[in-house]
Protein backbone atom coordinates (compact mmCIF):
# COMPACT_ATOMS: atom_id res chain seq x y z
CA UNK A 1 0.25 -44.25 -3.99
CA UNK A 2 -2.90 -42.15 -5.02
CA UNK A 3 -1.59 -41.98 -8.43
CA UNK A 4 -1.58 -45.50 -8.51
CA UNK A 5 -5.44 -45.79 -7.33
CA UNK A 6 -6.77 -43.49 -9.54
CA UNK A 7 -4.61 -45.11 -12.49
CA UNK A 8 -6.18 -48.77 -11.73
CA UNK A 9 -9.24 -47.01 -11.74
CA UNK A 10 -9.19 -46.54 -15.04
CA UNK A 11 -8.10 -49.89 -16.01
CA UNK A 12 -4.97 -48.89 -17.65
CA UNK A 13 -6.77 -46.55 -20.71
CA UNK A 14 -5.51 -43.34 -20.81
CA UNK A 15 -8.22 -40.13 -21.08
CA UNK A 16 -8.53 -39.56 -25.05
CA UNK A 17 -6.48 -36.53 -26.34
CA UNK A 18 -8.54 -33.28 -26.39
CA UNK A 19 -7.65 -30.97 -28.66
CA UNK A 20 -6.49 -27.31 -27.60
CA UNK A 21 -9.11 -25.28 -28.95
CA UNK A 22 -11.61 -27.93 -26.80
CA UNK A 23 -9.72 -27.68 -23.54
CA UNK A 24 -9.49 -23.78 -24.25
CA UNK A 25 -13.37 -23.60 -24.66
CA UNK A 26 -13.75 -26.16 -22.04
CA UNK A 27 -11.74 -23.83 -19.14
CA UNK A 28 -13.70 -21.10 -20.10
CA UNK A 29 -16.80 -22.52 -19.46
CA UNK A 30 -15.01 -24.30 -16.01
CA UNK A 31 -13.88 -20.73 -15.55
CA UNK A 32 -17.52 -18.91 -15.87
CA UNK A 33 -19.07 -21.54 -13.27
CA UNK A 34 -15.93 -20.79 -10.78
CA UNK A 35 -16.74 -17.39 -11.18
CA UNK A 36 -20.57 -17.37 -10.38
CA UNK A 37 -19.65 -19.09 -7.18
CA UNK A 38 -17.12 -16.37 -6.34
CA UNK A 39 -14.12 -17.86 -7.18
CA UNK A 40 -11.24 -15.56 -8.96
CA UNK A 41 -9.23 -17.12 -11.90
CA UNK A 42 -5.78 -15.56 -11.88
CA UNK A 43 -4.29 -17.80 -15.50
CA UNK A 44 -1.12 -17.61 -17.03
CA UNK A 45 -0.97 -16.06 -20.18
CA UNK A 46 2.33 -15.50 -22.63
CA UNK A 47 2.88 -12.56 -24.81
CA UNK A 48 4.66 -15.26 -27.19
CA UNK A 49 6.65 -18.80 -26.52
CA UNK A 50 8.88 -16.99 -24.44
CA UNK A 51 7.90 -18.39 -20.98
CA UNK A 52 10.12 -16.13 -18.47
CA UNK A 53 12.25 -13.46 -19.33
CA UNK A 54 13.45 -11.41 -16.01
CA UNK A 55 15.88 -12.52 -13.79
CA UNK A 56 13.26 -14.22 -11.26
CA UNK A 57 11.62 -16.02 -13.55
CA UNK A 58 14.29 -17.15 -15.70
CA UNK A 59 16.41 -18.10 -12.60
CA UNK A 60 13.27 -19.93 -11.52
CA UNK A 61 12.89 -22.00 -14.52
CA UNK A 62 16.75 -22.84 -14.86
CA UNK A 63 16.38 -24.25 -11.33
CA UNK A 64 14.40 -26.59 -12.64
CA UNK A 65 15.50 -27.61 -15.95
CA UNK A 66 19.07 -27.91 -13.42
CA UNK A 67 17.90 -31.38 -11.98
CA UNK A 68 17.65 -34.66 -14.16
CA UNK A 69 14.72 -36.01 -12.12
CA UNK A 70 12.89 -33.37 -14.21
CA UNK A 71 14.32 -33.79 -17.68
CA UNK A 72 12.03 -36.18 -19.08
CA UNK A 73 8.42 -34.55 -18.33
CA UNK A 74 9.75 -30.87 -18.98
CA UNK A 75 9.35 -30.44 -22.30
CA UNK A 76 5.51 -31.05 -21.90
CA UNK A 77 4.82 -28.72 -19.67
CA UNK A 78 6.22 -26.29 -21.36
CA UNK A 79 3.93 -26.76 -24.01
CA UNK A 80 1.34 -26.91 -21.64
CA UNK A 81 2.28 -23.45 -20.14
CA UNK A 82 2.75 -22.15 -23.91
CA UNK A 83 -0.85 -23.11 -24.84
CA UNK A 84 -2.34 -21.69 -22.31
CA UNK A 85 -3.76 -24.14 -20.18
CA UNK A 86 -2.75 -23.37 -17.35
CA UNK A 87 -6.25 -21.41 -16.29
CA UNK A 88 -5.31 -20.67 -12.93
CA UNK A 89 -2.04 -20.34 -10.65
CA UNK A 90 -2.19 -19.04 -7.03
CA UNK A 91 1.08 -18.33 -4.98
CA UNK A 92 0.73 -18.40 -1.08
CA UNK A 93 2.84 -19.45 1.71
CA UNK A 94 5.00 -22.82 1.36
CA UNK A 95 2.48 -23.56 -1.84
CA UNK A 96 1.04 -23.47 -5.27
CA UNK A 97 -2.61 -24.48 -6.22
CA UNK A 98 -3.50 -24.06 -9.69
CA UNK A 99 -5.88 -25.66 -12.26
CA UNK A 100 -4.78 -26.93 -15.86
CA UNK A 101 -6.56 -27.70 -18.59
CA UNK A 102 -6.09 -30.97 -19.83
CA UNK A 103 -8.48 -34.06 -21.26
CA UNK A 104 -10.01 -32.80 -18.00
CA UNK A 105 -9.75 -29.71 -15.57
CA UNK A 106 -7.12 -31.09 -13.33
CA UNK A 107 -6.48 -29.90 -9.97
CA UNK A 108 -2.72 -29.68 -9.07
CA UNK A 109 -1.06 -28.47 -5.76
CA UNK A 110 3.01 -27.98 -5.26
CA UNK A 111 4.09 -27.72 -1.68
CA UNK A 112 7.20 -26.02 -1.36
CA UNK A 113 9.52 -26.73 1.92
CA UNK A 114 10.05 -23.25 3.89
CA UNK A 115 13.31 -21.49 3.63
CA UNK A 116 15.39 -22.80 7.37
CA UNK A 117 15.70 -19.73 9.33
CA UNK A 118 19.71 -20.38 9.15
CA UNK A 119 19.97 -20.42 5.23
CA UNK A 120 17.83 -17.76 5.08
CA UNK A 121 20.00 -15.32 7.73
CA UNK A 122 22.76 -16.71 5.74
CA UNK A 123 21.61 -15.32 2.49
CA UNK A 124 20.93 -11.90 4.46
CA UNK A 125 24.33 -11.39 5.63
CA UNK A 126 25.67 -12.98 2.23
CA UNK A 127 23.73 -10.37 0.76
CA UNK A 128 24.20 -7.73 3.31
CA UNK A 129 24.86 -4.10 2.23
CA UNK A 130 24.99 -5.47 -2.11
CA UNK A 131 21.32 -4.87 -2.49
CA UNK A 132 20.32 -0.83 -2.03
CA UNK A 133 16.72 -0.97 -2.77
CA UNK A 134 13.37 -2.40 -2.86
CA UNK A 135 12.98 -1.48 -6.40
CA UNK A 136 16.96 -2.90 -6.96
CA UNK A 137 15.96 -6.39 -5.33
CA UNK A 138 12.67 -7.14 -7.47
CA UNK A 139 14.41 -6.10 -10.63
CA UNK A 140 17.35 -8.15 -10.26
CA UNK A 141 19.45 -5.27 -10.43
CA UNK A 142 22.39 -6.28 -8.55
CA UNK A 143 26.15 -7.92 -9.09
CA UNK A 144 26.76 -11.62 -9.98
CA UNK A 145 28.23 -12.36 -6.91
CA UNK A 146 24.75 -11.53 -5.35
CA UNK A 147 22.86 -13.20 -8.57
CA UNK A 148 24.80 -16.84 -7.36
CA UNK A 149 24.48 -16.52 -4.12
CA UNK A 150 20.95 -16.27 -4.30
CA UNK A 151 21.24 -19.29 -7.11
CA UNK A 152 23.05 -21.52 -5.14
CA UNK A 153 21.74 -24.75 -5.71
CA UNK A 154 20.21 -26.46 -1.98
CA UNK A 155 21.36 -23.12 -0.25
CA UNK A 156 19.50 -20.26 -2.06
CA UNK A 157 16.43 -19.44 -2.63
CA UNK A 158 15.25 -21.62 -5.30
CA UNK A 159 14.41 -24.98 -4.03
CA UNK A 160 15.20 -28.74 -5.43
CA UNK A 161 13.25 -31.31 -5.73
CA UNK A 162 13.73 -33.26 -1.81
CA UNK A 163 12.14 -29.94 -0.61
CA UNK A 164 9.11 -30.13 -3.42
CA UNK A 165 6.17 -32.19 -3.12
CA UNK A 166 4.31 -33.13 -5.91
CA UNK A 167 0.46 -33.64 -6.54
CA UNK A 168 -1.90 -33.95 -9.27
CA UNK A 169 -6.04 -34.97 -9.92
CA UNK A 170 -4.73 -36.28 -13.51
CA UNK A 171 -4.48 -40.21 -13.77
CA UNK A 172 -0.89 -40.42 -14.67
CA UNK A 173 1.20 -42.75 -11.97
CA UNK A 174 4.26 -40.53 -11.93
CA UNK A 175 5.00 -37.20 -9.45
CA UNK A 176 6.31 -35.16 -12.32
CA UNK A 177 2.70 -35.63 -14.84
CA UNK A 178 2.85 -32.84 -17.72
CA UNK A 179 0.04 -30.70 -15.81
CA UNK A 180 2.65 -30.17 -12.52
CA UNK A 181 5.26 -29.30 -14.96
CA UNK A 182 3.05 -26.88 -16.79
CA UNK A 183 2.47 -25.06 -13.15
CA UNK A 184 6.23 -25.41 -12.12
CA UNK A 185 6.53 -23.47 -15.11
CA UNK A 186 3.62 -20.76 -14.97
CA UNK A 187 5.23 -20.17 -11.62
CA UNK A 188 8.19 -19.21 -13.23
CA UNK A 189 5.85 -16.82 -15.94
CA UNK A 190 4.18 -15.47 -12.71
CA UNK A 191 7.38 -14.43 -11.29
CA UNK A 192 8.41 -12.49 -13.98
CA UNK A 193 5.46 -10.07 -13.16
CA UNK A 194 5.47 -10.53 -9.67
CA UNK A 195 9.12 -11.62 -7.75
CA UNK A 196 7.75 -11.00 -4.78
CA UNK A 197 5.68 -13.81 -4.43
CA UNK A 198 8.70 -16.30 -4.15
CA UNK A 199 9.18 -14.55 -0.66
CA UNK A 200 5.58 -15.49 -0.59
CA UNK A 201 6.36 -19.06 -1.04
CA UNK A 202 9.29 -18.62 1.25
CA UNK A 203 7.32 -16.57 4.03
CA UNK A 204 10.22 -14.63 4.45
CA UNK A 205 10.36 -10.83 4.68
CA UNK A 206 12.14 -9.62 1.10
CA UNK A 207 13.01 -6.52 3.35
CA UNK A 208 15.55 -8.07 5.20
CA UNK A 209 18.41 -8.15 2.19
CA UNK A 210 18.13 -4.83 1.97
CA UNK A 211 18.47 -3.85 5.96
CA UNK A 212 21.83 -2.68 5.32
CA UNK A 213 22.11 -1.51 2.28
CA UNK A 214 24.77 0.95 1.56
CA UNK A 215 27.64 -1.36 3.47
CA UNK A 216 30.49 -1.79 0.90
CA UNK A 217 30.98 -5.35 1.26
CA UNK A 218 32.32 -7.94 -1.62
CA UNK A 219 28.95 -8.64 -3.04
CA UNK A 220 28.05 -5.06 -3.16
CA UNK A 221 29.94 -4.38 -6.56
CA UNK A 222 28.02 -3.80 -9.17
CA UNK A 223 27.62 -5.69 -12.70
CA UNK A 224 26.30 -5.21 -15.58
CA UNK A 225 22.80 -6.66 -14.37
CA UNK A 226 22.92 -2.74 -12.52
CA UNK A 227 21.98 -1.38 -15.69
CA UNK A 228 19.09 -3.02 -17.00
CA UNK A 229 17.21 -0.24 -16.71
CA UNK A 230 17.74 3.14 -17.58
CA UNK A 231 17.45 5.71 -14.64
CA UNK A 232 14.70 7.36 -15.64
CA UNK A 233 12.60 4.30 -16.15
CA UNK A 234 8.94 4.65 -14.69
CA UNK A 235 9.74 1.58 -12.15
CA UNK A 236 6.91 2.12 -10.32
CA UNK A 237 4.82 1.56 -13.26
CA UNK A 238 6.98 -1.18 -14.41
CA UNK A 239 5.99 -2.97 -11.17
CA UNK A 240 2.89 -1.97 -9.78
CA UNK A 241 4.39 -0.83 -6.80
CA UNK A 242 3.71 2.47 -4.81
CA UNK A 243 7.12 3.58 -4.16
CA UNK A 244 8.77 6.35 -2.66
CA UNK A 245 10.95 8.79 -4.86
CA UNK A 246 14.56 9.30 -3.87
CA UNK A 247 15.25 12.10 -2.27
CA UNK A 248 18.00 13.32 -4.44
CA UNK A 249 15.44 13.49 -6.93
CA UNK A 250 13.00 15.56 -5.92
CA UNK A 251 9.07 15.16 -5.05
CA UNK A 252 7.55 13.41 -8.25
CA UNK A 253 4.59 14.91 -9.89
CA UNK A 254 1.39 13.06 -10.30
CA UNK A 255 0.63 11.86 -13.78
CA UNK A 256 -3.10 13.83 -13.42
CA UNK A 257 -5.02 16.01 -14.76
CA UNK A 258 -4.66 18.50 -12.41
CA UNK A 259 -1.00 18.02 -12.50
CA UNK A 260 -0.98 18.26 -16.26
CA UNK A 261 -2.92 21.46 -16.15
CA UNK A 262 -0.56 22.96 -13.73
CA UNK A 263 2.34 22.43 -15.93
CA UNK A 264 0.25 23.79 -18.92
CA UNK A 265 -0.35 26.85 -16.92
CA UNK A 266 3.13 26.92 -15.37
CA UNK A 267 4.91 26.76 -19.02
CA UNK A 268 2.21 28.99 -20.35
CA UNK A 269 3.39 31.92 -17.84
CA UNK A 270 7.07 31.16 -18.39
CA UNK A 271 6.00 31.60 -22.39
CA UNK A 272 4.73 34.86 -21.22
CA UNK A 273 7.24 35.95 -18.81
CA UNK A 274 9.80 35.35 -22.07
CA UNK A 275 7.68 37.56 -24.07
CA UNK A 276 7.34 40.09 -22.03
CA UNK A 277 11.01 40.43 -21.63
CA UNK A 278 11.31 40.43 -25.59
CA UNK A 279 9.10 43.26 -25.88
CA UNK A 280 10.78 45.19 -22.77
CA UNK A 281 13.84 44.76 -24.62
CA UNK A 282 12.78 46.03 -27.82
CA UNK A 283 11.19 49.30 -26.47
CA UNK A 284 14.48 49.84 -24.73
CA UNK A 285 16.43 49.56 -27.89
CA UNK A 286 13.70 52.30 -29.70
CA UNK A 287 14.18 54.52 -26.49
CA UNK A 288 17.95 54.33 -26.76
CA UNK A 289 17.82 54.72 -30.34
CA UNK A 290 15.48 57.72 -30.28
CA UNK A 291 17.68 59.51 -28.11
CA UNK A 292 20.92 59.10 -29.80
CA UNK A 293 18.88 60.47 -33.20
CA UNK A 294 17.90 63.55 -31.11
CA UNK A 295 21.39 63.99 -29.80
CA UNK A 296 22.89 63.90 -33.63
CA UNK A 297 20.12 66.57 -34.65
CA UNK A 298 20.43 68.93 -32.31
CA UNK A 299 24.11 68.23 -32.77
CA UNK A 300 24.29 69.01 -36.62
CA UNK A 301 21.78 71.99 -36.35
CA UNK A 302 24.15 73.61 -34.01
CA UNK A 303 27.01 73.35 -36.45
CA UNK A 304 25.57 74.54 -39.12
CA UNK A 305 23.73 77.91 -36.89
CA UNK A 306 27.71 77.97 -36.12
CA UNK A 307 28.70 77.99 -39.88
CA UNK A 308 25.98 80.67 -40.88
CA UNK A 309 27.34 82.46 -38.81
């Protein structure tokens, strides 16, 4: 009904188009104001077109593009999301509030219905025992049977559109405007650097799929998704995370200075230990050989005192 309103309030003419390079200057300056007053800007920006490209986000934005009462506003926001204007995108509990760049800086706010507490202890005993890790779970490193069950469309974790509520500042009468689309996708973007915050949106505890990890159950096979990354991948780095080393592997070293000079001085010693022996070795071999030449000498000088005689 708002929509509506602010629609008649402009007596049916539409905003004239701004182009890009306007709306980019214009968030900037929208942006510097925000920030004087203490407000942080967290915008979504693409390395290329490619909008989402781990499992998250790509799951994410095939949720969407899954339900035809999307179809017809998508493509917009994708080039919304592609052009940058989406200048800010925050991810909390049951909602997203973000700003977009438009003929205007529109306000837009997605509230997302909260995960039941029986689908989401279903998912956890779906799940139970096929997930091993922390590190596993935010990589989407785990079988397809986990990978669907998490999919499942009105009984996983990605919701559809009954349990999404739609708002917008623009002037366009319809829930799904081009500048909500643009978010729905930047959420998708955002979750391809952080998966976490769809427990966020959830408020659920991401810990809980991974309470029993280590039960061989049917999910617990793992697929190809298992090796996405090599093993000796720096994950934490990958992720921002501080994470604990396995065990099995041994206490990591600090990337430091300190710890760089340690292993300078550490393979310096070993280069000299290695020397050392080399040059132990060699004297041996001119003691030995020393000896023998004495022995043969002595040897021959006898004969011949022998032969003289």
């Amino acid at each position: 009904m708002a929509r509506r309103e602010r629609f008649s309030e402009a007596w049916g003419e539409w905003p004239a188009y701004v182009p890009v390079a306007e709306r980019r200057h214009d968030a900037a300056r929208e942006a510097a104001a925000l920030a004087k007053k203490g407000k942080k800007l967290l915008p979504i920006k693409l390395p290329g077109r490619t909008i989402a490209g781990t499992f998250w986000g790509k799951a994410w934005c095939d949720n969407l593009e899954a339900y035809s009462d999307y179809a017809n506003r998508l493509p917009r926001g994708r080039t919304y999301v592609r052009n940058g204007s989406v200048i800010d995108l925050q991810i909390g509990p049951g909602q997203v509030k973000a700003m977009v760049s438009g003929s205007s800086i529109y306000n837009v706010t997605i509230k997302v219905a909260p995960v039941s507490k029986a689908r989401w202890k279903s998912i956890c005993q779906d799940c139970s025992g096929a997930i091993d890790s922390l590190v596993e779970l935010l990589q989407g490193r785990f079988s397809k049977g986990v990978m669907e069950r998490i999919c499942r469309e009105t009984h996983g974790l990605f919701p559809s559109p009954k349990e999404i509520d739609l708002d917008c500042s623009c002037p366009d009468w319809a829930d799904m405007c081009k500048h909500v689309a643009a978010v729905l996708y930047g959420v998708g973007a955002r979750l391809d650097q952080q998966p976490e915050l769809l427990f966020r949106l959830h408020n659920v505890d991401e810990k809980e799929l991974i309470a029993n990890a280590g039960r061989a159950l049917p999910m617990a096979g793992k697929g190809p998704a298992a090796n996405a990354l090599g093993a000796n991948e720096d994950l934490a780095e990958l992720f921002g995370l501080d994470m604990a080393q396995s065990t099995d592997a041994g206490p990591a070293i600090p990337d430091t200075a300190t710890a760089k000079a340690k292993r300078a001085t550490a393979k310096k010693k070993a280069g000299k230990s290695k020397m050392n022996k080399k040059k132990k070795t060699v004297a041996v071999r001119k003691a030995e050989f020393l000896a023998e030449f004495k022995k043969a000498t002595r040897l021959r000088v006898s004969q011949r005192r022998s032969m003289a005689k």
